[in-house]
C-alpha atoms as a PDB file:
ATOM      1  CA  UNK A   1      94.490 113.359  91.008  1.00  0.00           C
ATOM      2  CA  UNK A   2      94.789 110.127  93.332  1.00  0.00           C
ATOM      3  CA  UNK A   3      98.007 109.610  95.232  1.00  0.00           C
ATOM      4  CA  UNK A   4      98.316 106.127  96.788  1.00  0.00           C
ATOM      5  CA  UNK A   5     101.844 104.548  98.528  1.00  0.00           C
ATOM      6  CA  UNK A   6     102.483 101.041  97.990  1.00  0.00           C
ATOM      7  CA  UNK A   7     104.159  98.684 100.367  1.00  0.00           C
ATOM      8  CA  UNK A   8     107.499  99.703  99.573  1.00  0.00           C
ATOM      9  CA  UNK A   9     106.719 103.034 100.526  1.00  0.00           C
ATOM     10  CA  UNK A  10     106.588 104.687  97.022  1.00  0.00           C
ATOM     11  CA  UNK A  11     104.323 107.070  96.133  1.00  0.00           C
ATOM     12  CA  UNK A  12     102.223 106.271  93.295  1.00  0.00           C
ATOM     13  CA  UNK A  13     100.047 109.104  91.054  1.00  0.00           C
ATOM     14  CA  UNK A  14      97.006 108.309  89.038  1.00  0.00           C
ATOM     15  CA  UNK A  15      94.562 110.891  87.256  1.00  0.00           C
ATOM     16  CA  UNK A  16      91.567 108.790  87.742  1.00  0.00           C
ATOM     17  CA  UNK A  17      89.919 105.178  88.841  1.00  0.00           C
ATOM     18  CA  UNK A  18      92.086 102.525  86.769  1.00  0.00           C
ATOM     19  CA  UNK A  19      90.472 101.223  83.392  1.00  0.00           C
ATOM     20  CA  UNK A  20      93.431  99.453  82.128  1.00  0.00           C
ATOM     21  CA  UNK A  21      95.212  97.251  84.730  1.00  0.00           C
ATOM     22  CA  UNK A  22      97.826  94.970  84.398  1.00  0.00           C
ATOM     23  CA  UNK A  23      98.755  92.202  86.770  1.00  0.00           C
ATOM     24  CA  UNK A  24     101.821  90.738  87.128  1.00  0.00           C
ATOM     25  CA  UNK A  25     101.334  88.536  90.019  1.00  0.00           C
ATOM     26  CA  UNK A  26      99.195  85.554  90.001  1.00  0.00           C
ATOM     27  CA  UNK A  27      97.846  85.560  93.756  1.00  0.00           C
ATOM     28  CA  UNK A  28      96.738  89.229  93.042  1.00  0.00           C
ATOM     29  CA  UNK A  29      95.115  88.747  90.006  1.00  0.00           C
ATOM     30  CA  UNK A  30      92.951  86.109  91.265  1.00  0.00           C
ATOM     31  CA  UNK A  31      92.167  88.966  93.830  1.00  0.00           C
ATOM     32  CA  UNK A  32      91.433  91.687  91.103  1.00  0.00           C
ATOM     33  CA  UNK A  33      88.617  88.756  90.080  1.00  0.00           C
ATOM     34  CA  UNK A  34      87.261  88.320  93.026  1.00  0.00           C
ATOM     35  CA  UNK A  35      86.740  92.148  93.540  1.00  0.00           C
ATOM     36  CA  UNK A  36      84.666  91.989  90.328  1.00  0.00           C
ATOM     37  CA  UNK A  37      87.496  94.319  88.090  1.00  0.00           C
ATOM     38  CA  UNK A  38      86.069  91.602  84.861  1.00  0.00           C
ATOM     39  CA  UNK A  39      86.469  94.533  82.353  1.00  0.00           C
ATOM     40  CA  UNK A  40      89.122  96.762  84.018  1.00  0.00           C
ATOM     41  CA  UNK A  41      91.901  93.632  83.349  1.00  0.00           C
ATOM     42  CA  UNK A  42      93.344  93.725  80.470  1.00  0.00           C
ATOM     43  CA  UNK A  43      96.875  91.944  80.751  1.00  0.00           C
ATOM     44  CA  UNK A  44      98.251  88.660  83.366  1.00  0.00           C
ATOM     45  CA  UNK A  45     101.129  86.775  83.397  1.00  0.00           C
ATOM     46  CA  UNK A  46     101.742  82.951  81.760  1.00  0.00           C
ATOM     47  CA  UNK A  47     101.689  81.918  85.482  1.00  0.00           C
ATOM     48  CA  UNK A  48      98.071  84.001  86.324  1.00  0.00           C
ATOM     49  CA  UNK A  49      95.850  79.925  86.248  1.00  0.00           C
ATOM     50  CA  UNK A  50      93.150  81.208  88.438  1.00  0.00           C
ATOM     51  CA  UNK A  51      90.499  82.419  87.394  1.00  0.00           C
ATOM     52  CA  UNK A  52      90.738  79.821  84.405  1.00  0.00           C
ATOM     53  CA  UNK A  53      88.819  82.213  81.978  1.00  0.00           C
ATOM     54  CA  UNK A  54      91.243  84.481  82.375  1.00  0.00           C
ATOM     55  CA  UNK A  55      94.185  82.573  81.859  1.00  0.00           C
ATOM     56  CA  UNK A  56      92.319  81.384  78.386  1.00  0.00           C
ATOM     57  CA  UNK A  57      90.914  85.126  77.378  1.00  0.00           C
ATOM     58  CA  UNK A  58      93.549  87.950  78.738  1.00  0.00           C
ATOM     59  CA  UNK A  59      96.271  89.040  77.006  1.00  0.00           C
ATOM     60  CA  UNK A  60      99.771  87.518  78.339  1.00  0.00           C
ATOM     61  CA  UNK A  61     102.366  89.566  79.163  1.00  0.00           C
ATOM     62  CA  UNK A  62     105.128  86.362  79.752  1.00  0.00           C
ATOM     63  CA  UNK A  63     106.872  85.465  83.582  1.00  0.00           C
ATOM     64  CA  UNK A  64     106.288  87.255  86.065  1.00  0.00           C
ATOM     65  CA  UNK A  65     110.076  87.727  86.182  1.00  0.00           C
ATOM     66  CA  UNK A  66     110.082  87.060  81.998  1.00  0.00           C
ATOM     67  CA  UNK A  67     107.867  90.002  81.163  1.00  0.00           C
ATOM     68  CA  UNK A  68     107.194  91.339  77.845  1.00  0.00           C
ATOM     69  CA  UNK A  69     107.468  94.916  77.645  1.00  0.00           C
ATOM     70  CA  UNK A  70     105.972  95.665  74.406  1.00  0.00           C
ATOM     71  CA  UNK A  71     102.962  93.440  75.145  1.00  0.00           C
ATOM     72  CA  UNK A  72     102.696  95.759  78.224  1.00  0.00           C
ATOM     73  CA  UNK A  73     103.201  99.506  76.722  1.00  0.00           C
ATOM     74  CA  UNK A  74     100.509  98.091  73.648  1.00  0.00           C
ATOM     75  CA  UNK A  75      98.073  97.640  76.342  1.00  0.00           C
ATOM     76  CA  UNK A  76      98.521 100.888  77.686  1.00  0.00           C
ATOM     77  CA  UNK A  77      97.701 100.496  81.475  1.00  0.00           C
ATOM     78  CA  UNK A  78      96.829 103.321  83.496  1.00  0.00           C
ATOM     79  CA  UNK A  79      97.884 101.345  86.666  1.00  0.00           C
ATOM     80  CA  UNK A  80     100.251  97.962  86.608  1.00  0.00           C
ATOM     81  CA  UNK A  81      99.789  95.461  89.876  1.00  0.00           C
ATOM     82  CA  UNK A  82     103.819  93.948  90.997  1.00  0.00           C
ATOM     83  CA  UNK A  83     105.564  92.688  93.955  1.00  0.00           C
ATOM     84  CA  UNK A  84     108.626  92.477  95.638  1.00  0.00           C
ATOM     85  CA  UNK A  85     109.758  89.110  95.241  1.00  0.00           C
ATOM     86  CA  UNK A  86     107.539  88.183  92.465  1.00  0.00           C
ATOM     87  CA  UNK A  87     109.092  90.450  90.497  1.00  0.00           C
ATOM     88  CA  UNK A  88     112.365  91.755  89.368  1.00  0.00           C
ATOM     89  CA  UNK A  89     113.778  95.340  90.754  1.00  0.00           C
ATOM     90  CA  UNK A  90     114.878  96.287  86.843  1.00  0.00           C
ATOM     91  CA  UNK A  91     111.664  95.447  85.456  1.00  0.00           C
ATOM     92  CA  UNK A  92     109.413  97.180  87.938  1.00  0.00           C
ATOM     93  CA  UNK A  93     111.721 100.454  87.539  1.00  0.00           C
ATOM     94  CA  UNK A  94     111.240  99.963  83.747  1.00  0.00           C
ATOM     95  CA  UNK A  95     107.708  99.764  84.002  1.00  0.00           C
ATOM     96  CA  UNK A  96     107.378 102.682  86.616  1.00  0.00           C
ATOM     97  CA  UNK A  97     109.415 104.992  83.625  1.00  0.00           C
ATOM     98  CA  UNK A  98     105.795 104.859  81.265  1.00  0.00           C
ATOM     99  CA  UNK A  99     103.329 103.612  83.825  1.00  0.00           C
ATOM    100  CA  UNK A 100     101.822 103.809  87.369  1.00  0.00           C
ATOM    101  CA  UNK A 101     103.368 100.723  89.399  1.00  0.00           C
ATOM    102  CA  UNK A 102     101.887  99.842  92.637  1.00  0.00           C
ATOM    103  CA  UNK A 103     104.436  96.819  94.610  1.00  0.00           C
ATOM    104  CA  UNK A 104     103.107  94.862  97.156  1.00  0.00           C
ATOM    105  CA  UNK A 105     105.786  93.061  99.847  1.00  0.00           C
ATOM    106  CA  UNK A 106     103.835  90.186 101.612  1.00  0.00           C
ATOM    107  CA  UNK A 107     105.738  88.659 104.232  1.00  0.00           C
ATOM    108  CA  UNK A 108     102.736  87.568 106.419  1.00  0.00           C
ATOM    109  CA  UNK A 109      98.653  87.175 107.177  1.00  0.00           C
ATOM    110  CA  UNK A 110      98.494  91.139 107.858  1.00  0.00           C
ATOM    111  CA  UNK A 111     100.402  92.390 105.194  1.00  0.00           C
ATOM    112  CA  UNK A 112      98.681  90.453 102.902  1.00  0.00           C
ATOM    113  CA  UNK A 113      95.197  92.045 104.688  1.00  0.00           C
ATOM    114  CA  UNK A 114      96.603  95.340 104.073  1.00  0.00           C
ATOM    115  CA  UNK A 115      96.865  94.318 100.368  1.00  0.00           C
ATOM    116  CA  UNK A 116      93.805  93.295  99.839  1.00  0.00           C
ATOM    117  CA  UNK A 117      92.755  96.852 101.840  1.00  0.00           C
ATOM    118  CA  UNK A 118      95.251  99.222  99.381  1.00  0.00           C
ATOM    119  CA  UNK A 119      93.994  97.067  96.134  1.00  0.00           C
ATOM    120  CA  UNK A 120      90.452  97.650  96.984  1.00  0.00           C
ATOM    121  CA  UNK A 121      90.984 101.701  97.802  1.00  0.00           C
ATOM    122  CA  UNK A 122      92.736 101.992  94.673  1.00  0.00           C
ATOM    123  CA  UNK A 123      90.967 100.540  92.617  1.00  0.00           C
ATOM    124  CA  UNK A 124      87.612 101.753  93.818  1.00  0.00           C
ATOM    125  CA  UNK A 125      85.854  98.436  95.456  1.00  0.00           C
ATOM    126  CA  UNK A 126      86.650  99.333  98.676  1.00  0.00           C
ATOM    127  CA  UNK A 127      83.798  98.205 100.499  1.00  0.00           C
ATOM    128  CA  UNK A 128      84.133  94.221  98.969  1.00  0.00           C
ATOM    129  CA  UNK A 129      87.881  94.452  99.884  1.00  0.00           C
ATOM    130  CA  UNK A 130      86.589  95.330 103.335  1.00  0.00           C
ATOM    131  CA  UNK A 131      84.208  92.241 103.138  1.00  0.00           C
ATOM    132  CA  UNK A 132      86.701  89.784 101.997  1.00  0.00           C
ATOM    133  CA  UNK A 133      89.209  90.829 105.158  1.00  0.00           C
ATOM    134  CA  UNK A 134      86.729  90.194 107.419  1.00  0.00           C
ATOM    135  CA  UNK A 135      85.397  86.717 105.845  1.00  0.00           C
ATOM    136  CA  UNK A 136      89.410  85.430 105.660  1.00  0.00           C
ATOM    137  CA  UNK A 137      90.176  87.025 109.707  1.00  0.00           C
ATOM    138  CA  UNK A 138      87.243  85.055 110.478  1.00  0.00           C
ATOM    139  CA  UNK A 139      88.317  81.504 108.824  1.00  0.00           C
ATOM    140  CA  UNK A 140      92.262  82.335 110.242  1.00  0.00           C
ATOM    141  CA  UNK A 141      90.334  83.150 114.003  1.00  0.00           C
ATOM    142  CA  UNK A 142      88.376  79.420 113.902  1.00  0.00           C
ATOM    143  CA  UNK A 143      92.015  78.173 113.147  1.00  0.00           C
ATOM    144  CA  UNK A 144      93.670  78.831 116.286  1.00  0.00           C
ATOM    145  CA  UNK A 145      94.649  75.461 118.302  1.00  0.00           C
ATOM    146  CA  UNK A 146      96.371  74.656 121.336  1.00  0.00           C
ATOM    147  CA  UNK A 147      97.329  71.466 119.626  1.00  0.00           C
ATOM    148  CA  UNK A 148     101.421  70.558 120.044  1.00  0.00           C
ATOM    149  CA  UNK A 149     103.045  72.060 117.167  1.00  0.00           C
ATOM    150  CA  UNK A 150     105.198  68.945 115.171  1.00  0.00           C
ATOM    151  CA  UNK A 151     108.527  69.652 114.031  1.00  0.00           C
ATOM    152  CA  UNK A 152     108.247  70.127 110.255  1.00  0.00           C
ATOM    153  CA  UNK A 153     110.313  71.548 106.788  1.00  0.00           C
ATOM    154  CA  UNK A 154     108.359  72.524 103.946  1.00  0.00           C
ATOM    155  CA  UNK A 155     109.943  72.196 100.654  1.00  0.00           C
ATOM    156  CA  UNK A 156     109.510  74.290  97.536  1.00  0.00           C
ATOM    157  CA  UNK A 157     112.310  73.443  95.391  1.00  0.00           C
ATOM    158  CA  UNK A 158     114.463  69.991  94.402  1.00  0.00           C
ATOM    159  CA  UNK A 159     118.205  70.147  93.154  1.00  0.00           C
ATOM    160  CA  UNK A 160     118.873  71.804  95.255  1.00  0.00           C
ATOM    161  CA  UNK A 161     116.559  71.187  97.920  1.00  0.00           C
ATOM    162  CA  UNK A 162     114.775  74.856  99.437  1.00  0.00           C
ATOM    163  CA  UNK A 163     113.019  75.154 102.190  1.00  0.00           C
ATOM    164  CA  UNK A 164     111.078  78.231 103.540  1.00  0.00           C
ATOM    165  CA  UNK A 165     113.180  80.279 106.649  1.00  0.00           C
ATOM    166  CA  UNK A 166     111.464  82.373 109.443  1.00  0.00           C
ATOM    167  CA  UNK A 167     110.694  85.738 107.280  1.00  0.00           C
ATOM    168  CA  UNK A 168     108.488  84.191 105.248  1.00  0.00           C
ATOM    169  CA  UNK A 169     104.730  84.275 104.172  1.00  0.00           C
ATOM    170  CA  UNK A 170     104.834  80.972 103.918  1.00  0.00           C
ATOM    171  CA  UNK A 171     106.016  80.665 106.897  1.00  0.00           C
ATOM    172  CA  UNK A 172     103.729  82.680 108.638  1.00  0.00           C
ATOM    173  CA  UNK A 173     100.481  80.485 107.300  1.00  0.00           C
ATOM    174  CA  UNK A 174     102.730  77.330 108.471  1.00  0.00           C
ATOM    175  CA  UNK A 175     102.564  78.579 111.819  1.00  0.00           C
ATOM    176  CA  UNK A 176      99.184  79.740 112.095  1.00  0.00           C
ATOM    177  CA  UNK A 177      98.019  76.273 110.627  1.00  0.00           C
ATOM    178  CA  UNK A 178      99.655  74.444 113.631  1.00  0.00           C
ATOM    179  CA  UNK A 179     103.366  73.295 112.813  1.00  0.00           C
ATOM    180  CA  UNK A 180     106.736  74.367 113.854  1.00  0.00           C
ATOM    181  CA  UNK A 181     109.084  75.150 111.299  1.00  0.00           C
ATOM    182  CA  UNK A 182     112.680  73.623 112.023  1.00  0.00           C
ATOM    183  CA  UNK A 183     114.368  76.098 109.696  1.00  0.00           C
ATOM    184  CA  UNK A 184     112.943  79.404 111.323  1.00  0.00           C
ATOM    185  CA  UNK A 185     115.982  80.995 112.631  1.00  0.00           C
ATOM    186  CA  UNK A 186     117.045  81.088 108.934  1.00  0.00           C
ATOM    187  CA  UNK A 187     115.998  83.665 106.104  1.00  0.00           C
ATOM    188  CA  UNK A 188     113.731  83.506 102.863  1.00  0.00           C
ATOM    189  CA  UNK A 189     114.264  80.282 101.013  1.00  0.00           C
ATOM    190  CA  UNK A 190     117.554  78.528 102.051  1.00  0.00           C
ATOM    191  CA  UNK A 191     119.325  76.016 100.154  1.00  0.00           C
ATOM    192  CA  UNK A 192     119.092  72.633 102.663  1.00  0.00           C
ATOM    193  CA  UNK A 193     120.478  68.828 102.315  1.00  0.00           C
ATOM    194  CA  UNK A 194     118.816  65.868 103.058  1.00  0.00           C
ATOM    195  CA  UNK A 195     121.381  65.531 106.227  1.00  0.00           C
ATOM    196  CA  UNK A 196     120.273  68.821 107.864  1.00  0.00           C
ATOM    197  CA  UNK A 197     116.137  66.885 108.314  1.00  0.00           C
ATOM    198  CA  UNK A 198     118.079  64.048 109.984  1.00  0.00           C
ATOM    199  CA  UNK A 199     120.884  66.215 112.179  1.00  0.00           C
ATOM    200  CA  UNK A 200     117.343  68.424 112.833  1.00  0.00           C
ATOM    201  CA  UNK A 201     114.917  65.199 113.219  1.00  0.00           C
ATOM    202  CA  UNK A 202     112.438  66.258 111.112  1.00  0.00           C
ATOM    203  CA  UNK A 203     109.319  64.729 111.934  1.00  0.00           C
ATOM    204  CA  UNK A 204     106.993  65.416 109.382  1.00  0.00           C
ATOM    205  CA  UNK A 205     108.504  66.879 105.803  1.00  0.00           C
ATOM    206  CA  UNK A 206     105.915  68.541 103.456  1.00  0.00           C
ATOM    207  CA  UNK A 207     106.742  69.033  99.792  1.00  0.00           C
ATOM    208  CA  UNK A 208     104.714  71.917  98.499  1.00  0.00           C
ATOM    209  CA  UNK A 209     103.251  71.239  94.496  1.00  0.00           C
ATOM    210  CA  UNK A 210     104.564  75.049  93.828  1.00  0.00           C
ATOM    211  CA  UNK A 211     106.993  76.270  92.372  1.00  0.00           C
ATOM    212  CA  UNK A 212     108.541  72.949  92.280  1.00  0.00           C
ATOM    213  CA  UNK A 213     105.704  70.504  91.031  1.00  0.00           C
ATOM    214  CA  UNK A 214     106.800  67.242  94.066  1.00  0.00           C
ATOM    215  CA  UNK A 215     105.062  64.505  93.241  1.00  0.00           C
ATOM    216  CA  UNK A 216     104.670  60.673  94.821  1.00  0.00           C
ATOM    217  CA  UNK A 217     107.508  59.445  93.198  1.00  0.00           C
ATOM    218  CA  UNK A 218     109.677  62.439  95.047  1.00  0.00           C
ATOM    219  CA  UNK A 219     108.109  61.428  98.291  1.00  0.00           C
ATOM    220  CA  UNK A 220     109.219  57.689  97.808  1.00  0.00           C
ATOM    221  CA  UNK A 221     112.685  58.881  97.101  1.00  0.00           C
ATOM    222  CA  UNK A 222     112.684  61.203 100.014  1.00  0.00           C
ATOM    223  CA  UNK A 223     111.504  58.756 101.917  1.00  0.00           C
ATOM    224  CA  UNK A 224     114.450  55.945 101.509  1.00  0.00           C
ATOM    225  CA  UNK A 225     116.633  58.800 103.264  1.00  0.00           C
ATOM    226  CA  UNK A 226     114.519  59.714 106.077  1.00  0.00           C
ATOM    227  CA  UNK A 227     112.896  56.717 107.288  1.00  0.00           C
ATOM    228  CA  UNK A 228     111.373  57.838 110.617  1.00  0.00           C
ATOM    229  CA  UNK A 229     110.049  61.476 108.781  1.00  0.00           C
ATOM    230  CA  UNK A 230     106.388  61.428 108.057  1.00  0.00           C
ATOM    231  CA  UNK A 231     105.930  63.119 104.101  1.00  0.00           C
ATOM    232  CA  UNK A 232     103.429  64.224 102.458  1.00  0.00           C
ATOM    233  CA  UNK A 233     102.254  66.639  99.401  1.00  0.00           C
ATOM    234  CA  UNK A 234     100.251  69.899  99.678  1.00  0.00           C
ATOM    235  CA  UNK A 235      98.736  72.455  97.646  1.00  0.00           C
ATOM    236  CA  UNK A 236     101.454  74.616  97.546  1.00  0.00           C
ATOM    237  CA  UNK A 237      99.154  77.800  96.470  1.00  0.00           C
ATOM    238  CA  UNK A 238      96.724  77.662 100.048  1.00  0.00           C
ATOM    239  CA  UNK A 239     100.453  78.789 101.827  1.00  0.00           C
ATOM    240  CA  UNK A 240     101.515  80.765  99.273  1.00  0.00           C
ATOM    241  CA  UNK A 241      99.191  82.799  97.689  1.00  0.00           C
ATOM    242  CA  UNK A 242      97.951  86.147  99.194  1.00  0.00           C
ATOM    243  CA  UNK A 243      95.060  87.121  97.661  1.00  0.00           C
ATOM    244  CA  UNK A 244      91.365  85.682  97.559  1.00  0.00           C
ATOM    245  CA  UNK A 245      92.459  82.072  98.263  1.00  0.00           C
ATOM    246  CA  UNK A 246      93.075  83.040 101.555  1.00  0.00           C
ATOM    247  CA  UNK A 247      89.592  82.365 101.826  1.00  0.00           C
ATOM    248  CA  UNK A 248      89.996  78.815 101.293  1.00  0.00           C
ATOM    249  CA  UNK A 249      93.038  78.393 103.641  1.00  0.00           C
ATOM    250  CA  UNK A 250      91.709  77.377 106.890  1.00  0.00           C
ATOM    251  CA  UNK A 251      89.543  74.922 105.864  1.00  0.00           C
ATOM    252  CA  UNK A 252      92.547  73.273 103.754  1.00  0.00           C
ATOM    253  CA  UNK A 253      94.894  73.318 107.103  1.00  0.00           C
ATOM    254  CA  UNK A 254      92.397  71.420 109.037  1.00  0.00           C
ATOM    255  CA  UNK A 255      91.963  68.986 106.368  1.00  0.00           C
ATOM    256  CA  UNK A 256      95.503  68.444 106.043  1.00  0.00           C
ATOM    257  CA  UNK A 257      96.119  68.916 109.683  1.00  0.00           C
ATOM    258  CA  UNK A 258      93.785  65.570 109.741  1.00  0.00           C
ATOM    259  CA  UNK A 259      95.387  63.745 106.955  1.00  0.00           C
ATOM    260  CA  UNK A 260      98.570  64.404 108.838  1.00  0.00           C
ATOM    261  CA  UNK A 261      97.351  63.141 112.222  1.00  0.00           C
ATOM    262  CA  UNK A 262      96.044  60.489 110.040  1.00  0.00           C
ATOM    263  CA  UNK A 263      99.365  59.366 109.247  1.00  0.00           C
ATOM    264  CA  UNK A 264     101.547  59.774 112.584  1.00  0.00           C
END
């Protein structure tokens, strides 16, 4: 008998090692791939793209807030992978009725280490969990700049406009990659109008190409309305996704940290 507690301080019981998992959260289940659990998958969501093979050879189980129960109890996990905001409160309770449910709640770099740390113990690749937190502290140590910090918004959504407050993961890799976020005294993902940049003089806006897919053309229309604010697009899953691609991360926010300089 295995007893683990999951970020949300909930006490989880499993007979043995997992051979059935399901994942419903896509920056996790790229994790469960790098960890090498090929076989021990067995369900993702519609939104789990990475690894590709995955996405074309696991069984779906729909949104991560859409999820199919039936598709779930066929598959007959022994452990199911969720999280906090990912996922909805109902449907994790549901779950947790027939199934082990272990909830992650990721608000920055070291909860998403710890993570990584719990996934690995529980499901029994501990010791490349342990190797992957030390290759992404590494990449986030080589990061650290004394460069001056430009006044920036990050959007993730469009009608209405949302932005990323203070108590956010997101927020937390914005920071670390150099940039001050103007809406940090505010929580989670406020609703924000084109007249709060100007009143806040926005210097540089980024528009993230998650959840909201912002293109050029959204830039150009952005950019009739704030004239003296710098914009540009980013890969909205290197500051949102807390799993393996943290690996990548670092390396992105210096490129884009140059592309940026590039343009001021």
């Amino acid at each position: 008998m295995f007893v683990f507690t999951d970020q949300m301080q909930r006490r989880i019981t499993m007979e043995q090692k997992p051979q059935r998992i399901v994942s419903l959260v896509p920056s996790q289940t790229e994790l469960l791939f790098h960890l090498g659990l090929r076989e021990e998958v067995v369900g993702i969501t519609k939104f789990c793209v990475h690894p590709q093979e995955w996405f074309r050879t696991k069984t779906r189980i729909g949104g991560t807030k859409t999820l199919n129960f039936e598709k779930i109890k066929s598959l007959q996990p022994d452990l199911i992978l969720a999280n906090k905001e990912e996922n909805t409160q109902e449907q994790v309770e549901e779950l947790a009725k027939h199934f082990p449910v272990w909830v992650s709640d990721v608000n920055t770099l070291e909860d998403a280490l710890y993570m990584i740390s719990a996934v690995g113990e529980i499901t029994g690749r501990k010791e490349k969990a342990t190797t992957l937190i030390e290759q992404i502290q590494t990449g986030f140590t080589s990061l650290q700049t004394q460069d001056v910090k430009r006044k920036m918004a990050y959007l993730i959504w469009k009608e209405p406009y949302m932005t990323v407050g203070g108590d956010t993961f997101i927020h937390d890799l914005l920071t670390r990659a150099g940039f001050e976020n103007i809406f940090q005294n505010k929580n989670r993902y406020p609703v924000i109008g084109v007249e709060e940049l100007l009143i806040a003089s926005c210097q540089l806006l980024i528009l993230s190409s998650e959840p909201y897919p912002f293109r050029q053309k959204h830039i150009e229309e952005l950019q009739k309305q704030l004239p003296n604010t710098k914009i540009i697009l980013a890969d909205g899953e290197m500051f949102s996704w807390y799993g393996s691609r943290l690996l990548h991360a670092p390396a992105y926010f210096l490129q884009l940290r140059e592309q940026i300089e590039a343009m001021l």
